[in-house]
N, C-alpha and C. Protein backbone atom coordinates (compact mmCIF):
# COMPACT_ATOMS: atom_id res chain seq x y z
N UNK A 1 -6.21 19.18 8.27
CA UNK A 1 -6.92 18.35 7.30
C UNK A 1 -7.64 17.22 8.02
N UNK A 2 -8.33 16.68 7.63
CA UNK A 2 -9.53 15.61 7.90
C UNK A 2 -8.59 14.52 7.96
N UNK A 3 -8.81 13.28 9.08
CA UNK A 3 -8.32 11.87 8.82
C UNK A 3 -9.41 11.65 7.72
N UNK A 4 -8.97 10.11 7.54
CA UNK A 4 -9.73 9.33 6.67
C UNK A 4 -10.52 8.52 6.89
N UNK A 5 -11.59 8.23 6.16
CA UNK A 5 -12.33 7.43 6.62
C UNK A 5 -12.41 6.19 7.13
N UNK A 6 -12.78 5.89 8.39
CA UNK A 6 -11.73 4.43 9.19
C UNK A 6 -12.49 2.94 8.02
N UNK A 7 -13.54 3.32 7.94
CA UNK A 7 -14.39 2.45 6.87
C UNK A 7 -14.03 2.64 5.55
N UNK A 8 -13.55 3.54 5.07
CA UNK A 8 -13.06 3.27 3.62
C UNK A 8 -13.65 3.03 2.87
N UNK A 9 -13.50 2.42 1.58
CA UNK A 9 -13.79 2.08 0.56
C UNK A 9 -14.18 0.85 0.88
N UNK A 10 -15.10 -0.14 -0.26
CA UNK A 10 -15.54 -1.14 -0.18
C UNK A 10 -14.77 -2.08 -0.90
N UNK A 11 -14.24 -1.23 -2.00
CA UNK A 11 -13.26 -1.56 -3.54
C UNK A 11 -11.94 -2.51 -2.84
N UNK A 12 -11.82 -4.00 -3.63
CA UNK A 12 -10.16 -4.11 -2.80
C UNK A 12 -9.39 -4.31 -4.04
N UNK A 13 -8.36 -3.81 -4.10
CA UNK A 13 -7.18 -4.50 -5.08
C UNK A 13 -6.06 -4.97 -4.51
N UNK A 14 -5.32 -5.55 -5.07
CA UNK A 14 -4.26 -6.10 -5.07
C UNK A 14 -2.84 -5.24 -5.39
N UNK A 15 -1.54 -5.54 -4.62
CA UNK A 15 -0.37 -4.59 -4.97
C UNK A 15 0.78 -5.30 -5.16
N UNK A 16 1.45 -5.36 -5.85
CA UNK A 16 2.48 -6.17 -6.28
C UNK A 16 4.00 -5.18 -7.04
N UNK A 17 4.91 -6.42 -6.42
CA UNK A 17 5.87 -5.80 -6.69
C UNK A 17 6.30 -5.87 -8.02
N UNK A 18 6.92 -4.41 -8.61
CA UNK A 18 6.97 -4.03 -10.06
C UNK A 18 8.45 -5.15 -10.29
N UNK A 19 9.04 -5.71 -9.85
CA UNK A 19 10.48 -6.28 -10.33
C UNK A 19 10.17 -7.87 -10.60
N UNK A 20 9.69 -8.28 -9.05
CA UNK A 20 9.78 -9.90 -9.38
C UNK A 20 7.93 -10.30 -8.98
N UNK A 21 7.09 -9.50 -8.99
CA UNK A 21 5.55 -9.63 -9.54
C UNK A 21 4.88 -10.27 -7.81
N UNK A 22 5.61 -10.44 -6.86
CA UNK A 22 4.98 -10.81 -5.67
C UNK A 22 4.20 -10.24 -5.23
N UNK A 23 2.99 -10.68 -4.72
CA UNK A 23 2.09 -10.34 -4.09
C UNK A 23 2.67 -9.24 -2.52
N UNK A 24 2.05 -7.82 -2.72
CA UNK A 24 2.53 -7.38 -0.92
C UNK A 24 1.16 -7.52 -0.27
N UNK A 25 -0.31 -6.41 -0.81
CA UNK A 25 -1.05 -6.45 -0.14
C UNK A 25 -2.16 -6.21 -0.76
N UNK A 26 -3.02 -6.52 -0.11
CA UNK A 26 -4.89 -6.71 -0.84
C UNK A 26 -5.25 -5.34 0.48
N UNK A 27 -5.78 -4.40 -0.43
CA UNK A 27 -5.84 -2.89 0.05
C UNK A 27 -6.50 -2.38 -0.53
N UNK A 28 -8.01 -1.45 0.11
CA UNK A 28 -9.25 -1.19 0.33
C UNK A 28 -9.11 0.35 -0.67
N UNK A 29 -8.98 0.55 -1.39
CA UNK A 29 -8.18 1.55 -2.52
C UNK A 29 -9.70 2.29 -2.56
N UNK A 30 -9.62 3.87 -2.91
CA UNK A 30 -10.82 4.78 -3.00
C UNK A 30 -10.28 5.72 -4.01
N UNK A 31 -11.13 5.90 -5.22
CA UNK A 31 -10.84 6.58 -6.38
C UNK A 31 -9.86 5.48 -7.46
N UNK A 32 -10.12 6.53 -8.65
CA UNK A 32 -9.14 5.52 -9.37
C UNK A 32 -8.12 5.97 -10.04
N UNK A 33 -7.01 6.94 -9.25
CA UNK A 33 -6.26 7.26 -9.97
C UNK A 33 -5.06 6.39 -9.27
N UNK A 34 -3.48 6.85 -9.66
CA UNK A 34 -2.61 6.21 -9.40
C UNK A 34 -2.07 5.48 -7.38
N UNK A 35 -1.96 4.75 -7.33
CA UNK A 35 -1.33 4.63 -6.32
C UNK A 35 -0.61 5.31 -5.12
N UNK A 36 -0.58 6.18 -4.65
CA UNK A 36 0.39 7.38 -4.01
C UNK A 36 0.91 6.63 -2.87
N UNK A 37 -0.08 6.31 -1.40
CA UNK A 37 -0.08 6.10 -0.08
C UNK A 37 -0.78 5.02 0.00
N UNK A 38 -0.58 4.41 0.68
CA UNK A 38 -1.71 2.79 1.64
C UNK A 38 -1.72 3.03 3.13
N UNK A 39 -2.69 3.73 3.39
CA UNK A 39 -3.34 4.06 4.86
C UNK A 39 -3.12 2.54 5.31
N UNK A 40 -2.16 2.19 6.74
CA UNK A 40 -2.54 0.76 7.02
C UNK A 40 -3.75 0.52 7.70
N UNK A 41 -4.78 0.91 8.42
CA UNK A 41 -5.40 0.84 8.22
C UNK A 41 -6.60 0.58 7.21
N UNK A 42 -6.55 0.61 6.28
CA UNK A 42 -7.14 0.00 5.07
C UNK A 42 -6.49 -1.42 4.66
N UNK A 43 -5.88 -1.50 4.82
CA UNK A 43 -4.72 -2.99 4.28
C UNK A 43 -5.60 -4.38 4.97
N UNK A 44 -6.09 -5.14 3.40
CA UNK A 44 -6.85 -6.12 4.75
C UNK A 44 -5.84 -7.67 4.62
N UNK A 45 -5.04 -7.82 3.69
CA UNK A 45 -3.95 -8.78 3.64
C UNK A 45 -2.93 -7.98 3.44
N UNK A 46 -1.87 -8.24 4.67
CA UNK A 46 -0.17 -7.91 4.47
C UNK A 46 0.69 -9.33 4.19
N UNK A 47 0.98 -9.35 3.44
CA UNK A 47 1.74 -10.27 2.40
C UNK A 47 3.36 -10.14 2.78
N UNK A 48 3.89 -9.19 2.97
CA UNK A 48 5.08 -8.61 3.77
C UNK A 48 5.97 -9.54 4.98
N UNK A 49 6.79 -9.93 4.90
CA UNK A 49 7.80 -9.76 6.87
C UNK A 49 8.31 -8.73 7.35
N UNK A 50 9.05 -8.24 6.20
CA UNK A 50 9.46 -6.92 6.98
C UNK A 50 8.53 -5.66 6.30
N UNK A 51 7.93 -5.13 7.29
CA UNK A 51 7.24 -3.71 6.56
C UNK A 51 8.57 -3.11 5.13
N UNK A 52 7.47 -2.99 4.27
CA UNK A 52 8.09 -1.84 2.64
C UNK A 52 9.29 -2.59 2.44
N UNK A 53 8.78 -3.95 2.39
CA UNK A 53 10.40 -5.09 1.60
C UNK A 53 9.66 -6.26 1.31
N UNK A 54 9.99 -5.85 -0.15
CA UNK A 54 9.20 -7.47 -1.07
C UNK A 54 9.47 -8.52 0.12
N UNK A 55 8.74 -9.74 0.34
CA UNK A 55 9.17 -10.94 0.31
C UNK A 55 9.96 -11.69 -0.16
N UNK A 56 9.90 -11.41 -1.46
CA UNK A 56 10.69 -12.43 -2.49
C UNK A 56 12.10 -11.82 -3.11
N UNK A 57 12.15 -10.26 -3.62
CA UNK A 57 13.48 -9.91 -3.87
C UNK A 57 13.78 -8.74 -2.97
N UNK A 58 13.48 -8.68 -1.82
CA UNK A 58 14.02 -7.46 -0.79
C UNK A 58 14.01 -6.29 -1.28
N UNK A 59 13.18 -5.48 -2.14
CA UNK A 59 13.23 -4.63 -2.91
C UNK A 59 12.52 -3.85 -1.93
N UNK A 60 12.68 -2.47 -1.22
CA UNK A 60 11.94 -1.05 -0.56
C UNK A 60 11.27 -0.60 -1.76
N UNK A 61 10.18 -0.83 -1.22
CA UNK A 61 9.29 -0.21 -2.27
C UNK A 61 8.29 0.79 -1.44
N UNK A 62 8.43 0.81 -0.51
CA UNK A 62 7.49 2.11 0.41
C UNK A 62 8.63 2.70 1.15
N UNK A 63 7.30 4.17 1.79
CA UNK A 63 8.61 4.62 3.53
C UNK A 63 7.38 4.59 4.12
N UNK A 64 7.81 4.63 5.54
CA UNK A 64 6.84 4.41 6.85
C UNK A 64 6.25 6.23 7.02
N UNK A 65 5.24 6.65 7.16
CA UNK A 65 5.02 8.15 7.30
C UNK A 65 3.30 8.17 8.11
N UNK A 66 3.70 9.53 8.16
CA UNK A 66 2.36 9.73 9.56
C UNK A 66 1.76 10.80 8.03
N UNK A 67 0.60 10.07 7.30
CA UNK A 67 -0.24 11.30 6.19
C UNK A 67 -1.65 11.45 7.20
N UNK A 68 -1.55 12.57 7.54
CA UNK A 68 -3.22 13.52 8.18
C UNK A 68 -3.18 12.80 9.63
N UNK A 69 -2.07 12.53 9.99
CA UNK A 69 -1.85 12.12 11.56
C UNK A 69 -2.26 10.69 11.90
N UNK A 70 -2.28 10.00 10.47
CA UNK A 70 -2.53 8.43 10.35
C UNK A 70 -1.35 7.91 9.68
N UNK A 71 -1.09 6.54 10.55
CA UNK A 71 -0.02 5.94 10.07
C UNK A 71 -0.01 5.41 8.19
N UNK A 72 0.65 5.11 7.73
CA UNK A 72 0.40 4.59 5.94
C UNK A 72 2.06 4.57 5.36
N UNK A 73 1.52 3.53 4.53
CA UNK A 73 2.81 3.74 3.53
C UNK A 73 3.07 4.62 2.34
N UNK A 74 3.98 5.57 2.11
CA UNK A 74 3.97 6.53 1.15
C UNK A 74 5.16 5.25 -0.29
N UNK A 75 4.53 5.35 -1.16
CA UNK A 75 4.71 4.73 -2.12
C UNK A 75 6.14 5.47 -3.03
N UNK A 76 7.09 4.81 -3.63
CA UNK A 76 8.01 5.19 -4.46
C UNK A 76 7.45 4.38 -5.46
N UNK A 77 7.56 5.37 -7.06
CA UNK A 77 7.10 5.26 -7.52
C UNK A 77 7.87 4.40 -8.75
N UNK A 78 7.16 3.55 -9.67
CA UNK A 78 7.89 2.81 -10.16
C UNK A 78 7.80 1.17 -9.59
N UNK A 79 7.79 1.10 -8.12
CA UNK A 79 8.14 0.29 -7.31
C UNK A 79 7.23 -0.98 -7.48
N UNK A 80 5.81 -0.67 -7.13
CA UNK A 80 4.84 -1.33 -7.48
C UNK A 80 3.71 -0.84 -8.37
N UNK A 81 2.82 -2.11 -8.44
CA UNK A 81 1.42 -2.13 -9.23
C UNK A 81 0.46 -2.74 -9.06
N UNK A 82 -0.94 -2.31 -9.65
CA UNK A 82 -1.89 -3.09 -8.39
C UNK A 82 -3.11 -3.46 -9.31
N UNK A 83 -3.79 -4.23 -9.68
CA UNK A 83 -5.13 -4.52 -10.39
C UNK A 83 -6.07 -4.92 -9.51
């Protein structure tokens, strides 16, 4: 399969955690359906200390994964939300 485009989208939204509403990351999002993965590469604010753990209530809300031989976060779902 194809990597992704290193340029991306132009579109940015915002992702926040579904429990206690903290900000994780402002991320270059393409299409408009649900949330799945966050190519880091696209990520242009990480909001985060520890990679896929709220700031504020330590909640894992991602896993670390290699999608199309690019690093990204694969999303659990429920976890977060993004406008």
């Amino acid at each position: 399969m194809a990597k992704p485009n290193k340029k991306g989208p132009t579109k940015t939204v915002e992702i926040f955690c579904f429990k206690c509403k903290a900000k994780l990351f402002k991320y270059r999002k393409g299409g408009k359906g649900a949330l799945i993965k966050c190519f880091k590469e696209r990520i242009v604010d990480d909001y985060t200390l520890i990679s896929c753990q709220c700031p504020n209530c330590q909640q894992i809300f991602a896993r670390e994964m290699l999608i199309r031989g690019t690093p990204a976060y694969k999303m659990i779902g429920g976890k977060v939300w993004f406008k």
